[in-house]
Protein backbone atom coordinates (compact mmCIF):
# COMPACT_ATOMS: atom_id res chain seq x y z
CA UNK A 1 2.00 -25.03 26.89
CA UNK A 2 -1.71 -26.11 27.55
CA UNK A 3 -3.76 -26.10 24.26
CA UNK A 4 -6.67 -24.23 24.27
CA UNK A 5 -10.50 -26.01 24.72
CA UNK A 6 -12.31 -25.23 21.50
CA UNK A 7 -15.35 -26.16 20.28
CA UNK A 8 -17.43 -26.24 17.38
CA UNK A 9 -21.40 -25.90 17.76
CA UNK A 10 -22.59 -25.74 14.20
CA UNK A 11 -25.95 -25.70 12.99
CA UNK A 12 -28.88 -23.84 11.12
CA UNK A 13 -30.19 -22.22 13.90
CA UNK A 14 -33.01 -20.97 11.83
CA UNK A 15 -33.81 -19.87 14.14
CA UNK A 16 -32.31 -20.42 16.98
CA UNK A 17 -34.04 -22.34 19.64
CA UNK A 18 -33.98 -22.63 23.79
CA UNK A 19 -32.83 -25.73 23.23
CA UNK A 20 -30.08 -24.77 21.26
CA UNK A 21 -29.10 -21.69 24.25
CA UNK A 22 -29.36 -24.81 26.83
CA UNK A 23 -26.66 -26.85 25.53
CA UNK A 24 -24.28 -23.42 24.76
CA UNK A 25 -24.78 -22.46 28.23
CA UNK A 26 -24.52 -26.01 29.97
CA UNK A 27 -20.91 -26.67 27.64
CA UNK A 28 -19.50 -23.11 28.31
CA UNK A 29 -17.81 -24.51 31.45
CA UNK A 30 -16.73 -27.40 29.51
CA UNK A 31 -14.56 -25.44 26.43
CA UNK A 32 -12.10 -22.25 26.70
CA UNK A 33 -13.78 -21.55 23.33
CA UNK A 34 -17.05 -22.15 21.67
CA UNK A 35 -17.48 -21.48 18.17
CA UNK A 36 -21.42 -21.36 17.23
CA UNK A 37 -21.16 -21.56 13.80
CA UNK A 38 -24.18 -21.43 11.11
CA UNK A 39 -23.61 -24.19 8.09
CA UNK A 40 -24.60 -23.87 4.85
CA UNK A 41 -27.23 -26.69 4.44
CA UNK A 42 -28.11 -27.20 0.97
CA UNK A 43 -31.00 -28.90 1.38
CA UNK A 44 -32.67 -26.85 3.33
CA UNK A 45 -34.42 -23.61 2.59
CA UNK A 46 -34.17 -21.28 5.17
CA UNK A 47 -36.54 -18.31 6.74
CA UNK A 48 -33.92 -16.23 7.67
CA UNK A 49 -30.90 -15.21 6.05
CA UNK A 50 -27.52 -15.95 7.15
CA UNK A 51 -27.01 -12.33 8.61
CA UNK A 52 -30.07 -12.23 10.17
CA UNK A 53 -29.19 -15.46 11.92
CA UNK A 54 -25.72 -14.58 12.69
CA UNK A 55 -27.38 -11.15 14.18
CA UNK A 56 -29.76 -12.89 16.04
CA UNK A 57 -26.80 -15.53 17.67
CA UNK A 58 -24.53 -12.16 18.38
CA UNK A 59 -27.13 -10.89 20.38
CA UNK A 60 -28.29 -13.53 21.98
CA UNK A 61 -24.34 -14.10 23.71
CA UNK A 62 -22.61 -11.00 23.51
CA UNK A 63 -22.57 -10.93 26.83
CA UNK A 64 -20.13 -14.17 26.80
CA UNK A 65 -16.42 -13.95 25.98
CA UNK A 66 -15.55 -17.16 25.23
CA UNK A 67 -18.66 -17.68 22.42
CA UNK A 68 -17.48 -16.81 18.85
CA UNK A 69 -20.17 -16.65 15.97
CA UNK A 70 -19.15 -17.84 12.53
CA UNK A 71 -20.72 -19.30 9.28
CA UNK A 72 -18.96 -21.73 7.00
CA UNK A 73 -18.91 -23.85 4.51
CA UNK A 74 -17.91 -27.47 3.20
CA UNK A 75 -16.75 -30.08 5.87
CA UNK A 76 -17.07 -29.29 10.01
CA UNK A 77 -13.82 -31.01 10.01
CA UNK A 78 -12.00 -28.77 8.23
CA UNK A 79 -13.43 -25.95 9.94
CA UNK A 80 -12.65 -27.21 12.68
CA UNK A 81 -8.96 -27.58 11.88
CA UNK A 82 -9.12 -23.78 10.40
CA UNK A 83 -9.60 -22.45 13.59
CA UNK A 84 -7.73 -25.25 15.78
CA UNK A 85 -10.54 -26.46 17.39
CA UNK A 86 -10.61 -30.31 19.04
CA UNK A 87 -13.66 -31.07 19.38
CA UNK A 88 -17.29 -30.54 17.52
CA UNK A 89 -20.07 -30.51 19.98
CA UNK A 90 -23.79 -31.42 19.43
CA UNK A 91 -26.83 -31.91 21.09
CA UNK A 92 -29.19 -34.59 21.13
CA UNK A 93 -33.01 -34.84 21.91
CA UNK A 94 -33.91 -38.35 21.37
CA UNK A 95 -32.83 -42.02 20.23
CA UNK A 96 -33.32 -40.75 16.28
CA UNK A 97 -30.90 -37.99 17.24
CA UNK A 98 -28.23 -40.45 18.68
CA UNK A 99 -28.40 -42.57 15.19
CA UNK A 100 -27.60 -39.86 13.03
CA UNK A 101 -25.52 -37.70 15.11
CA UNK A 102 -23.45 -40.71 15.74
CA UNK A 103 -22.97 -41.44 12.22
CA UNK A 104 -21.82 -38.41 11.59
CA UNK A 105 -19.66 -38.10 14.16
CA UNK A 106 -17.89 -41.53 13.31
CA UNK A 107 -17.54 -40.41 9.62
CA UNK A 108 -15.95 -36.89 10.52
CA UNK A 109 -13.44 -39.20 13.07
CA UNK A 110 -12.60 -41.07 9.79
CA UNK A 111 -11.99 -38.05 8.32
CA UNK A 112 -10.35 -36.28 11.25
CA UNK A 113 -9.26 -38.71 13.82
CA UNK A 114 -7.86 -35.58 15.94
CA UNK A 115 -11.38 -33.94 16.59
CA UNK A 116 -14.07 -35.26 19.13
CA UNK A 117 -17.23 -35.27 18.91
CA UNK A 118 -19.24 -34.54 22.01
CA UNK A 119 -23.24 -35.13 22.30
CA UNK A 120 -25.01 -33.28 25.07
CA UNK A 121 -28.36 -34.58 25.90
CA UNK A 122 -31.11 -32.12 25.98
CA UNK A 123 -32.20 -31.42 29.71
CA UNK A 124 -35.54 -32.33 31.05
CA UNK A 125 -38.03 -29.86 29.04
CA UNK A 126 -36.06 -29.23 25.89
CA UNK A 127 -36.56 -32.24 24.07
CA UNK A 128 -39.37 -31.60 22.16
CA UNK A 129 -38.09 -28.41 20.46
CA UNK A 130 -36.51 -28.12 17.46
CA UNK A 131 -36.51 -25.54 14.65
CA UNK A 132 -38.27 -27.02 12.32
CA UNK A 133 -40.90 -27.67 14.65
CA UNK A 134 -40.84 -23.61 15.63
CA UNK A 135 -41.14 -23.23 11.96
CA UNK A 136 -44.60 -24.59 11.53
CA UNK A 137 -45.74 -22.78 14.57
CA UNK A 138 -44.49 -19.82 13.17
CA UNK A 139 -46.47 -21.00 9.43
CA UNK A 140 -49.43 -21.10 11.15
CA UNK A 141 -49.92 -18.25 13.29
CA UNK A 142 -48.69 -19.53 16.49
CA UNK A 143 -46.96 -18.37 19.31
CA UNK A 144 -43.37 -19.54 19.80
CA UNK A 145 -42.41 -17.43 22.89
CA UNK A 146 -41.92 -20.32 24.89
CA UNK A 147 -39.44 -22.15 22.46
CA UNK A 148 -37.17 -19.60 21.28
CA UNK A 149 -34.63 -16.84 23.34
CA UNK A 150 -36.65 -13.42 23.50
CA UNK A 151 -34.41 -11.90 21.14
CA UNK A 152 -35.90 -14.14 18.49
CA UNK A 153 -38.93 -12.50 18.30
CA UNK A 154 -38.04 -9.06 16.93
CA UNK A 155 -36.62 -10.99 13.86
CA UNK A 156 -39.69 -12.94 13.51
């Protein structure tokens, strides 16, 4: 029997950015499953709420059958074994990116040895967005319609 592709995208996603959406859609053909899942950062305080973010993520792929939304908490690893997925995937933006995704993605293989890690690079045009960054737009009156999905915006 052929095991099943899934992975694990988790993040904050507060909110979530077209950055974010471009790596989703660009490792859909990659995975049987994808599991977007929100974490529960502690040292982070968020602007939207958990539901509002897991709304917002529904809506944004409920037009895809093989993207799940979850949140969880503790370790992605053991998530990730919860719900029998392989591999954790992530994206990356730049060479600060690459340092600390890569440490984390060596400790969880210490932890897990049966779950990959895979980074995506961000695609030409996406590497200069992040969420925090579309925070302090957002902090100062700013428009952020060209850095988040449309469906963003009525939560915003």
């Amino acid at each position: 029997m052929i095991q099943k592709r899934i992975a694990v995208f988790p993040g904050s996603f507060d909110p979530i950015t077209n950055a974010h959406v471009d790596i989703i859609l660009r490792a859909v053909s990659l995975f049987d499953e994808i599991h977007i899942t929100l974490a529960l950062n502690s040292s982070k305080t968020p602007l939207l709420s958990i539901e509002t973010r897991q709304t917002m993520l529904e809506e944004i792929f409920k037009g895809n059958r093989s993207i799940r939304v979850a949140s969880y908490t503790g370790l992605t690893v053991n998530y990730c074994k919860e719900i029998g997925a392989s591999y954790i995937l992530r994206g990356l933006r730049n060479a600060a990116d690459f340092d600390f995704e890569n440490a984390i993605a060596q400790n969880n293989r210490q932890l897990e040895p049966t779950i990959e890690t895979i980074l995506l690079p961000a695609s030409p045009g996406f590497g200069h967005i992040s969420s925090t960054i579309v925070r302090d737009i957002l902090k100062h009156q700013g428009s952020i319609k060209h850095l988040v999905p449309k469906e963003v915006l009525n939560y915003m």
